[in-house]
N, C-alpha and C. Protein backbone atom coordinates (compact mmCIF):
# COMPACT_ATOMS: atom_id res chain seq x y z
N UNK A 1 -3.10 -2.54 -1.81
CA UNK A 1 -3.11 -2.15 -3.20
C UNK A 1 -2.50 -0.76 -3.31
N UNK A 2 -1.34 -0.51 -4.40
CA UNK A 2 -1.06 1.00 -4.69
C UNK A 2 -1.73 1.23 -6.09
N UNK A 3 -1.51 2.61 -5.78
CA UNK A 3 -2.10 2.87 -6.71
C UNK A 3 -1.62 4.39 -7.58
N UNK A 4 -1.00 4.34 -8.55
CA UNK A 4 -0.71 5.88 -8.95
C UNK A 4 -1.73 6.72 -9.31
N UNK A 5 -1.12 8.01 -9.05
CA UNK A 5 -2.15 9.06 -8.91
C UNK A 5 -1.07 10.17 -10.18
N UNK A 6 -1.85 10.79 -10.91
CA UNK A 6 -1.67 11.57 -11.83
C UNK A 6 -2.35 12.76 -12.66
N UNK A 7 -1.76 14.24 -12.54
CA UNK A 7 -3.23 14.68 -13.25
C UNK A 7 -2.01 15.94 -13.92
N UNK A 8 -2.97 16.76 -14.84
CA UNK A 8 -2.81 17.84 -15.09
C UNK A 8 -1.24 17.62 -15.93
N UNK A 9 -1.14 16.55 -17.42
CA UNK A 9 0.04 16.30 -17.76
C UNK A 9 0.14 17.30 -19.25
N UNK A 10 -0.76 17.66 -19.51
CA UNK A 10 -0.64 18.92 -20.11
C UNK A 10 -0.09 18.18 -21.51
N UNK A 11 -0.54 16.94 -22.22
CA UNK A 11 0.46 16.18 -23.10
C UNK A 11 1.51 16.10 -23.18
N UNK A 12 2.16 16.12 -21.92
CA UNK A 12 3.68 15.96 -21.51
C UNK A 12 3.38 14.50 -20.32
N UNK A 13 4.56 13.72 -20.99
CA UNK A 13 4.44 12.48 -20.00
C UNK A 13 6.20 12.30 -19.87
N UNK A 14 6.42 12.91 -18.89
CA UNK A 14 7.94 12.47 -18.17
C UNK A 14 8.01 11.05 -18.09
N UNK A 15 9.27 10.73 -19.13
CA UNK A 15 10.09 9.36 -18.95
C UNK A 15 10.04 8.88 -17.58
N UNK A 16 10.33 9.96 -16.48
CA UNK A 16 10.56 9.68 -15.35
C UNK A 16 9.43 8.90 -14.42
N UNK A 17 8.20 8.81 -15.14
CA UNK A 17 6.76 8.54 -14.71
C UNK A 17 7.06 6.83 -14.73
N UNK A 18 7.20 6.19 -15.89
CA UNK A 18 6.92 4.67 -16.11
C UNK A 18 8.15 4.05 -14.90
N UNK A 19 9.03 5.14 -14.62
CA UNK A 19 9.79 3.90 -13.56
C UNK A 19 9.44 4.48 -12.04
N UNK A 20 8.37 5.48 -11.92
CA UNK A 20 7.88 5.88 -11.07
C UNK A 20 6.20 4.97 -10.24
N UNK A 21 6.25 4.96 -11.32
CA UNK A 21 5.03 3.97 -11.55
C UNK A 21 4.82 2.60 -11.89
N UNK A 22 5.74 1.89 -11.45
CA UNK A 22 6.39 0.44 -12.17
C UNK A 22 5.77 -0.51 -11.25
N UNK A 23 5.76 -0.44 -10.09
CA UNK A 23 4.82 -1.46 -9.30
C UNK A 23 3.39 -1.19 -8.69
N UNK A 24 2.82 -0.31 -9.67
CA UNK A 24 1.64 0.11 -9.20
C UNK A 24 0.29 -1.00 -9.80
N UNK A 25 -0.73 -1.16 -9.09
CA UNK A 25 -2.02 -1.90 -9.48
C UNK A 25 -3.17 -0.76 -10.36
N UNK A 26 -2.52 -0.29 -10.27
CA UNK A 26 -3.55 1.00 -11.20
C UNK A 26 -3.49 2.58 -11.28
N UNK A 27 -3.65 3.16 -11.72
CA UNK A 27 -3.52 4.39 -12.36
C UNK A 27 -5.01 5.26 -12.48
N UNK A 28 -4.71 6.67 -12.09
CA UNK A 28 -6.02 7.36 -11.85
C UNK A 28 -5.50 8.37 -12.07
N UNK A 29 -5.67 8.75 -13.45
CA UNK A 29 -5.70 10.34 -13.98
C UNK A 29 -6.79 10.71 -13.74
N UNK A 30 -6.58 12.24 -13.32
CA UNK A 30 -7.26 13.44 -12.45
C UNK A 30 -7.83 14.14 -13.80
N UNK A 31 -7.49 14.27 -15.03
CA UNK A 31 -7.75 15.16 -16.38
C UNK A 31 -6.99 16.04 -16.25
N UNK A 32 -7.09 16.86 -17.46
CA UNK A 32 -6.34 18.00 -18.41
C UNK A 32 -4.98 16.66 -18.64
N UNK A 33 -5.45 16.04 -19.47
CA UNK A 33 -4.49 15.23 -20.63
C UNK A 33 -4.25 15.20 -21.60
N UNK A 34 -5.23 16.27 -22.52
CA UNK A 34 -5.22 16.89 -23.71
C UNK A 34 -4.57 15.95 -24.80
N UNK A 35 -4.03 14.92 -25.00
CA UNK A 35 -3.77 14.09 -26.04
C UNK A 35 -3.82 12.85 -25.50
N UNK A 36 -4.40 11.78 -26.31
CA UNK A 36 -4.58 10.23 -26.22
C UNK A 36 -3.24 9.47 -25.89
N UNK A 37 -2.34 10.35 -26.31
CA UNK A 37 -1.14 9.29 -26.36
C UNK A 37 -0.56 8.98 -25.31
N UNK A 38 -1.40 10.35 -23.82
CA UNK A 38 -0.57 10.04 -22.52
C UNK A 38 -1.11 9.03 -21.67
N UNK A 39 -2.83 9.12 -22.26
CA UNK A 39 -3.34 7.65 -21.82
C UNK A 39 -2.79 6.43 -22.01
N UNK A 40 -2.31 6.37 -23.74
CA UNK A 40 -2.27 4.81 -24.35
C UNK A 40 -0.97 4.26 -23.12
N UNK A 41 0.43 5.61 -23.04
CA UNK A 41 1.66 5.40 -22.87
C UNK A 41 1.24 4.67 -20.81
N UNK A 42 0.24 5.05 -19.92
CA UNK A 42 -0.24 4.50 -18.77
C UNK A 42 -0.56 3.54 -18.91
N UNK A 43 -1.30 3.26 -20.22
CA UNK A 43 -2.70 2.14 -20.21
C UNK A 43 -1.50 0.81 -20.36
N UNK A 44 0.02 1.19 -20.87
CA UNK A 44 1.03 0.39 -21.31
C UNK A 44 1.84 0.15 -19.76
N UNK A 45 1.69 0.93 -18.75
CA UNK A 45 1.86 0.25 -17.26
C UNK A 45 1.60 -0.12 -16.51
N UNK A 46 -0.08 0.39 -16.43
CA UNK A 46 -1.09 -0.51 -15.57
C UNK A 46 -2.16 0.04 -15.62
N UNK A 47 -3.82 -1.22 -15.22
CA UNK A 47 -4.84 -0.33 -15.97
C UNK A 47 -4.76 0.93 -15.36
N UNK A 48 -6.01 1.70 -16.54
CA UNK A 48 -5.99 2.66 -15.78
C UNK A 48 -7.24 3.56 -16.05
N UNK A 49 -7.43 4.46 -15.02
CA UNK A 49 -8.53 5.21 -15.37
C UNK A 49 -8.54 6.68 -15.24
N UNK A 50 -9.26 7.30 -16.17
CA UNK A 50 -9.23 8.91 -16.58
C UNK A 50 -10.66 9.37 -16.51
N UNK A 51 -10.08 10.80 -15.90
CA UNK A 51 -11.73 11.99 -16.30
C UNK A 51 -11.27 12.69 -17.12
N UNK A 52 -12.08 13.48 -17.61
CA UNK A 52 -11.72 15.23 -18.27
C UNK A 52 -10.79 16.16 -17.60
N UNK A 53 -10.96 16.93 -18.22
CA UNK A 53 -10.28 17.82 -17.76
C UNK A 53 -10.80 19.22 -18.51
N UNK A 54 -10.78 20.17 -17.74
CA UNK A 54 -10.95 21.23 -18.41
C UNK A 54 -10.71 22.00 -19.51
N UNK A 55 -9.02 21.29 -19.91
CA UNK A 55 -8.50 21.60 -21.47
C UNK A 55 -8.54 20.02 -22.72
N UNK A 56 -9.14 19.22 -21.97
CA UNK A 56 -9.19 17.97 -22.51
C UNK A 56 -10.55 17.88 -23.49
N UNK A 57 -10.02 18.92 -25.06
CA UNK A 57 -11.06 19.14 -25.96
C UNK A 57 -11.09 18.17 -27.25
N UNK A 58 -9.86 17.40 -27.15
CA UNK A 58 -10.31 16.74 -28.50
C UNK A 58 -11.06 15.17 -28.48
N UNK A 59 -11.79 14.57 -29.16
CA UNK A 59 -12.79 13.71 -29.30
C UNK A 59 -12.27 12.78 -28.58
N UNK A 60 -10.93 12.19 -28.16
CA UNK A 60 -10.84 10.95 -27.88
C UNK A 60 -10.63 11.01 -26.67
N UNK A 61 -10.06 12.13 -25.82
CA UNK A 61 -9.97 12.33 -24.38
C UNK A 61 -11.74 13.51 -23.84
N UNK A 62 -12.36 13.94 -24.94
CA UNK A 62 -13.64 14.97 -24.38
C UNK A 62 -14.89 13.75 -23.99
N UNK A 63 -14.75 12.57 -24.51
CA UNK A 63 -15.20 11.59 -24.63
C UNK A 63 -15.03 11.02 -22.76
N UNK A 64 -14.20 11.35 -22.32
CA UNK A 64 -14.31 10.68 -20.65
C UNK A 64 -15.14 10.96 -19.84
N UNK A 65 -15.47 10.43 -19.04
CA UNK A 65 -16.46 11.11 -18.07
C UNK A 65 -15.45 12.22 -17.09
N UNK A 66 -16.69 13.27 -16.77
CA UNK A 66 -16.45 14.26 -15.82
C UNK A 66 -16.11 13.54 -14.34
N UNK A 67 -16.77 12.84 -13.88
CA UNK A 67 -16.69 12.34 -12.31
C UNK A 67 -16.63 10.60 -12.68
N UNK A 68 -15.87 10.34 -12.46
CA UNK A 68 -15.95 8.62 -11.82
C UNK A 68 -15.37 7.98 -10.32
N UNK A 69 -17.20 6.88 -10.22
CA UNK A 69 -16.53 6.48 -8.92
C UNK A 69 -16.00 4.93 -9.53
N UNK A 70 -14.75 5.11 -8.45
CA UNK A 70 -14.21 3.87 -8.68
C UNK A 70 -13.86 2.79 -7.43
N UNK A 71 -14.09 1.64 -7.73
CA UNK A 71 -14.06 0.47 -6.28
C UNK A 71 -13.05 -0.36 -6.58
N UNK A 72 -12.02 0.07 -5.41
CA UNK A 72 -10.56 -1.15 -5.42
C UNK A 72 -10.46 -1.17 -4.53
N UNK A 73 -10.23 -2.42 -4.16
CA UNK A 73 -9.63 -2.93 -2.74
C UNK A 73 -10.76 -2.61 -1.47
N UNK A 74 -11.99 -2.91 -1.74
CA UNK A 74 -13.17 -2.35 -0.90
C UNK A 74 -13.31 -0.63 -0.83
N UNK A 75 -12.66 -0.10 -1.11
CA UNK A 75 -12.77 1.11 -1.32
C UNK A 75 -13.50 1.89 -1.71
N UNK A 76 -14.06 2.96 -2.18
CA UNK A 76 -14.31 3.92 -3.07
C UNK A 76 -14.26 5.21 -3.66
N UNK A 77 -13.29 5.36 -4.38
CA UNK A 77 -12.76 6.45 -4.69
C UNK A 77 -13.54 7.48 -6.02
N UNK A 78 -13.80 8.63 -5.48
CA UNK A 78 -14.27 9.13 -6.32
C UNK A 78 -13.50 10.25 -7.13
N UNK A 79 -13.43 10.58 -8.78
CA UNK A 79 -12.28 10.51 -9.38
C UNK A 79 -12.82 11.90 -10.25
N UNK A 80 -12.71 13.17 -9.90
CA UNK A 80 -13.20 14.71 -10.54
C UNK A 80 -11.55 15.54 -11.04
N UNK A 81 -12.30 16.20 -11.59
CA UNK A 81 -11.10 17.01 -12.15
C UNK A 81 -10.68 18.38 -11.13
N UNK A 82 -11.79 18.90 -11.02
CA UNK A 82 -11.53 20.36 -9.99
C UNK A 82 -12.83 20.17 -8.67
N UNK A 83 -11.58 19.47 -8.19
CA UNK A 83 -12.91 19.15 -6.10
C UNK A 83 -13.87 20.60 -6.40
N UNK A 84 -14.13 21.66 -6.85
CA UNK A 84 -14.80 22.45 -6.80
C UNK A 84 -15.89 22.28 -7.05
N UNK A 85 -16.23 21.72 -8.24
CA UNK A 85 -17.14 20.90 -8.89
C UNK A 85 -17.90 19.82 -8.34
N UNK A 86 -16.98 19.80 -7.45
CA UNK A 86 -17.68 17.82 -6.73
C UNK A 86 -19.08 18.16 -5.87
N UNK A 87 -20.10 17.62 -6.89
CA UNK A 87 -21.69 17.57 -6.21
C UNK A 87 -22.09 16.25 -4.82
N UNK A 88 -22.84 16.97 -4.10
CA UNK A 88 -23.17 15.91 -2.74
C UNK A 88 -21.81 15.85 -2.49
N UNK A 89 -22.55 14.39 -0.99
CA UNK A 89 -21.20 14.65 -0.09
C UNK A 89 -20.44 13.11 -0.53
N UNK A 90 -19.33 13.81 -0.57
CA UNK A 90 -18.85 12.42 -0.56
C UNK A 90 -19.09 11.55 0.60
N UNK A 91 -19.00 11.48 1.97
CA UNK A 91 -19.14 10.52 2.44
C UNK A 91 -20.74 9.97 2.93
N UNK A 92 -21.06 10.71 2.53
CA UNK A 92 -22.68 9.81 2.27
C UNK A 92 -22.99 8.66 1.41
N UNK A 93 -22.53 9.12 0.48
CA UNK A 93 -22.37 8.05 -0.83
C UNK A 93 -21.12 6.95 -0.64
N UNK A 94 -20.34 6.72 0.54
CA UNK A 94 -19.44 5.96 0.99
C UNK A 94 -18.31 5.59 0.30
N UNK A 95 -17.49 7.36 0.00
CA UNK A 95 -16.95 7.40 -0.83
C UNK A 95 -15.55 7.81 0.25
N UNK A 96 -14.47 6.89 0.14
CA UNK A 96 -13.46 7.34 1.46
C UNK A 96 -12.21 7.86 0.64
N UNK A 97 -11.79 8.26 -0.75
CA UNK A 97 -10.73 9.39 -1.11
C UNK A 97 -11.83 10.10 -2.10
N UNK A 98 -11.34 11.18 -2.39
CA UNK A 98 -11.70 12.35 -3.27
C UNK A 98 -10.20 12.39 -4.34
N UNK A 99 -10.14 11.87 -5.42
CA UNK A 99 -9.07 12.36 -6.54
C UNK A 99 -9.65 13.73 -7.16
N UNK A 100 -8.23 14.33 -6.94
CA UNK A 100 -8.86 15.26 -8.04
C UNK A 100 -7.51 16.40 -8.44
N UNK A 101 -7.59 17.18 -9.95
CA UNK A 101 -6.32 17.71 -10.06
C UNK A 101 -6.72 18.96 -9.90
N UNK A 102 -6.45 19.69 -11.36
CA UNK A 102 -6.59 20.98 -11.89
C UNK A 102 -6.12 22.43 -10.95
N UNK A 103 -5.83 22.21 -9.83
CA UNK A 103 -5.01 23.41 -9.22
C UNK A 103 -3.28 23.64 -9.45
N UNK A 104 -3.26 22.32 -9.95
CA UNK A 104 -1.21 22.08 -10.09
C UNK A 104 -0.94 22.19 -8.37
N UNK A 105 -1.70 22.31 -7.30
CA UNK A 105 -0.84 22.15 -6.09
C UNK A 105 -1.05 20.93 -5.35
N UNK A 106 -0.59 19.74 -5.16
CA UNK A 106 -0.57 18.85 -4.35
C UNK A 106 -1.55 19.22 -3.08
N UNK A 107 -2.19 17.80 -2.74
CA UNK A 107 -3.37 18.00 -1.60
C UNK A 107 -3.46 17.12 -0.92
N UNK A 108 -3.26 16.84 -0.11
CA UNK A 108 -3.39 15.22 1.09
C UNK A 108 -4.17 15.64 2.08
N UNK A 109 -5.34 15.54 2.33
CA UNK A 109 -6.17 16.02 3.63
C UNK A 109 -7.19 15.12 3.80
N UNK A 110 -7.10 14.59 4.89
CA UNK A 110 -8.51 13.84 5.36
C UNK A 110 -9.56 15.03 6.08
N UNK A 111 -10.87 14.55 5.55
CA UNK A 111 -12.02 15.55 6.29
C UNK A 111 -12.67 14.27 6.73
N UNK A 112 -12.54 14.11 7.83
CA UNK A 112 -13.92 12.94 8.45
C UNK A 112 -13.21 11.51 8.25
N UNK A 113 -14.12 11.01 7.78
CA UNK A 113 -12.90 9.78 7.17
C UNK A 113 -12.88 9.57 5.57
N UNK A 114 -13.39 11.21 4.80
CA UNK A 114 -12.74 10.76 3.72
C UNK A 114 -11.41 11.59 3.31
N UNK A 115 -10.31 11.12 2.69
CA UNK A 115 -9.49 11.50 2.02
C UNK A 115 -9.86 12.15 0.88
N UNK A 116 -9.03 13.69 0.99
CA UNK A 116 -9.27 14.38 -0.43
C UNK A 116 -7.94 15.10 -0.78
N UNK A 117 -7.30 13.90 -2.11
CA UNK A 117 -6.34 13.76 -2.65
C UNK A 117 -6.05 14.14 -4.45
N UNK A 118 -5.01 15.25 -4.20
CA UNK A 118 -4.46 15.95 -5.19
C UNK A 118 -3.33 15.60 -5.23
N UNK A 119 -2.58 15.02 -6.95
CA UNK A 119 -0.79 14.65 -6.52
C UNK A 119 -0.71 16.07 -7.15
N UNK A 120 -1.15 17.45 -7.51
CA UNK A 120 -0.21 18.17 -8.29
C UNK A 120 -0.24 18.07 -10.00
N UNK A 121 0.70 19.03 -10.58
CA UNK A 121 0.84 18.35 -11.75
C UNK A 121 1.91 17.92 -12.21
N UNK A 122 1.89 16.40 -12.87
CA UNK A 122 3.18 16.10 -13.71
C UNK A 122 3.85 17.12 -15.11
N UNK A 123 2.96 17.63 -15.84
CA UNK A 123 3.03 18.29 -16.50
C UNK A 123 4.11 19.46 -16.49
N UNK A 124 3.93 20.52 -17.66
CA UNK A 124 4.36 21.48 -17.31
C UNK A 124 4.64 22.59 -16.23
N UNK A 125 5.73 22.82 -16.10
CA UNK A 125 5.76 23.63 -14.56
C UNK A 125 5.57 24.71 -14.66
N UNK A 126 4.88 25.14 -13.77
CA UNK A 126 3.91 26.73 -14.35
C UNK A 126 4.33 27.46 -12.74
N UNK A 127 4.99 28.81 -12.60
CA UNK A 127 5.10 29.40 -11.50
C UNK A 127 6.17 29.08 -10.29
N UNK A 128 7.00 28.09 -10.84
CA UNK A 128 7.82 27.46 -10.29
C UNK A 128 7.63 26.37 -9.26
N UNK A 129 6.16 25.58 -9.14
CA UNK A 129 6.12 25.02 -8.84
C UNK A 129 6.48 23.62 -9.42
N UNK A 130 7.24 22.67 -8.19
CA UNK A 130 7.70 21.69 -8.89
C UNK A 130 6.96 20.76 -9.60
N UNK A 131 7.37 19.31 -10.39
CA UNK A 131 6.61 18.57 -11.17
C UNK A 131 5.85 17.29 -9.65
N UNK A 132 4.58 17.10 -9.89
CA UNK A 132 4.73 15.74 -8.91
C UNK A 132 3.34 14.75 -9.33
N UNK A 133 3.72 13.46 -8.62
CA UNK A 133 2.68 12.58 -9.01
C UNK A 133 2.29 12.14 -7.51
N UNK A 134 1.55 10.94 -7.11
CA UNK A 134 0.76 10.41 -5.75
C UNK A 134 0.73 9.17 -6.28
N UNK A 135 0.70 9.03 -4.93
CA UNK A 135 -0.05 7.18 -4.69
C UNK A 135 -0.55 7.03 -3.45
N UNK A 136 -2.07 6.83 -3.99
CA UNK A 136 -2.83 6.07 -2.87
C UNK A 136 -2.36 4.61 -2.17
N UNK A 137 -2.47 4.74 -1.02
CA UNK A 137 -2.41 3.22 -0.17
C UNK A 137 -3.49 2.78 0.39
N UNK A 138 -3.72 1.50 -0.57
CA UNK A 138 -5.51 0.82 -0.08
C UNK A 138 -5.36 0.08 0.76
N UNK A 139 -5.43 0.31 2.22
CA UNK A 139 -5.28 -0.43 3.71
C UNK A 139 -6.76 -0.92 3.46
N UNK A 140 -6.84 -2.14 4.37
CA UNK A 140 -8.04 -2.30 4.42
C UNK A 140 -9.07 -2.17 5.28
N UNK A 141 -8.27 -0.92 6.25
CA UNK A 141 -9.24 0.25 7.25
C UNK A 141 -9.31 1.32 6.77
N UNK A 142 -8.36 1.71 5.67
CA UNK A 142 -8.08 3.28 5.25
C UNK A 142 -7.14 3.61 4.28
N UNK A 143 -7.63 4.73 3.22
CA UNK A 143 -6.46 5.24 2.29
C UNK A 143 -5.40 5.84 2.86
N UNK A 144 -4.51 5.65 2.45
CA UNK A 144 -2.87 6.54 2.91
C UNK A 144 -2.73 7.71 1.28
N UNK A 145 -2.80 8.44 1.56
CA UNK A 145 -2.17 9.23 0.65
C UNK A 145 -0.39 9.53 0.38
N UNK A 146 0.34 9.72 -0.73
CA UNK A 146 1.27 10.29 -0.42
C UNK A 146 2.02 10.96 -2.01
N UNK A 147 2.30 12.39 -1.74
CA UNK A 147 2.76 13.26 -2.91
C UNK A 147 4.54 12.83 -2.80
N UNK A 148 4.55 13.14 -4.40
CA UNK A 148 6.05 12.50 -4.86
C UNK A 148 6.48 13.48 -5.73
N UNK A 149 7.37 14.53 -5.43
CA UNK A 149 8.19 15.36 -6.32
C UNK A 149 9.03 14.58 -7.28
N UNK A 150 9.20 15.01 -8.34
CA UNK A 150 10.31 14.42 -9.34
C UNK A 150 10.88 15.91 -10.16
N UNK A 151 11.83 15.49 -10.72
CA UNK A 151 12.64 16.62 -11.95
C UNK A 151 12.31 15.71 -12.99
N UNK A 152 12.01 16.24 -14.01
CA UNK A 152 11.86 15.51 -15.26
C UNK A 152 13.27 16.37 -16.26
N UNK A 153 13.38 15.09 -17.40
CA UNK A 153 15.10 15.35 -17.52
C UNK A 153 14.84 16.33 -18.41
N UNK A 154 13.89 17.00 -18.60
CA UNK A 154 13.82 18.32 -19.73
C UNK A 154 13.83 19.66 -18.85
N UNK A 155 14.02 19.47 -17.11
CA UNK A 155 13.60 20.17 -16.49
C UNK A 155 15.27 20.38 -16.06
N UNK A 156 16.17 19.33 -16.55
CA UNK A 156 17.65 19.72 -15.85
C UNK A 156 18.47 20.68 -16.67
């Protein structure tokens, strides 16, 4: 199972995303999405699922949950906005990736055997760091992580 990974789009959704994301089984925004419309425009490529986010204040995105765990492909991925925040351990609770955004820097690290995975942000580029998204790979011994730079065409 793949799976796209996305956070921190700042109500900016790069064209470049839907053909980035075209054969994916699901979608896991990290939060700070700050408008509904970047959900509806995912929810229009594959399901998908969202947290908060720290700037994610108006009713229809403040409305998400803070932490979700989610189960694909035997898995369990647990789905926060800033890993800072993340209460207990994840792998007690038999939780084998950690999603999560809000730093804008990409994160691929296994601790133990769980994965704790940041794609970055698609969003606005802040500091010159580039734009990027992820996709999890649901093996059915283990997540694969992997970060994906893009230029978005407002960025050429």
């Amino acid at each position: 199972m793949r799976i796209g990974v996305i956070a921190d789009t700042h109500d900016q959704l790069p064209c470049e995303i839907v053909d980035l994301f075209r054969d994916v089984d699901h979608i896991i925004h990290a939060g700070d999405i700050c408008g509904p419309e970047v959900i509806l425009a995912l929810r229009a490529i594959a399901p998908t699922t969202a947290v908060r986010g720290n700037n994610d204040c108006l009713p229809e995105v403040a409305a998400l949950p803070h932490t979700f765990d989610l189960e694909l492909a035997g898995h369990r991925l647990r789905v926060i906005h800033d890993v800072e925040e993340l209460a207990g351990i994840p792998q007690v609770d038999g939780v084998t990736c950690v999603v999560s955004g809000h730093s804008h820097q990409p994160h691929n690290q296994r601790v133990g055997a769980t994965l704790y995975f940041n794609p970055g942000a698609a969003g606005p580029r802040r500091r010159g760091r580039p734009r990027s998204i992820g996709f999890l790979n649901l093996c059915s011994d283990r997540v694969e992580g992997e970060v994906v730079e893009f230029v978005a065409a407002q960025d050429r």
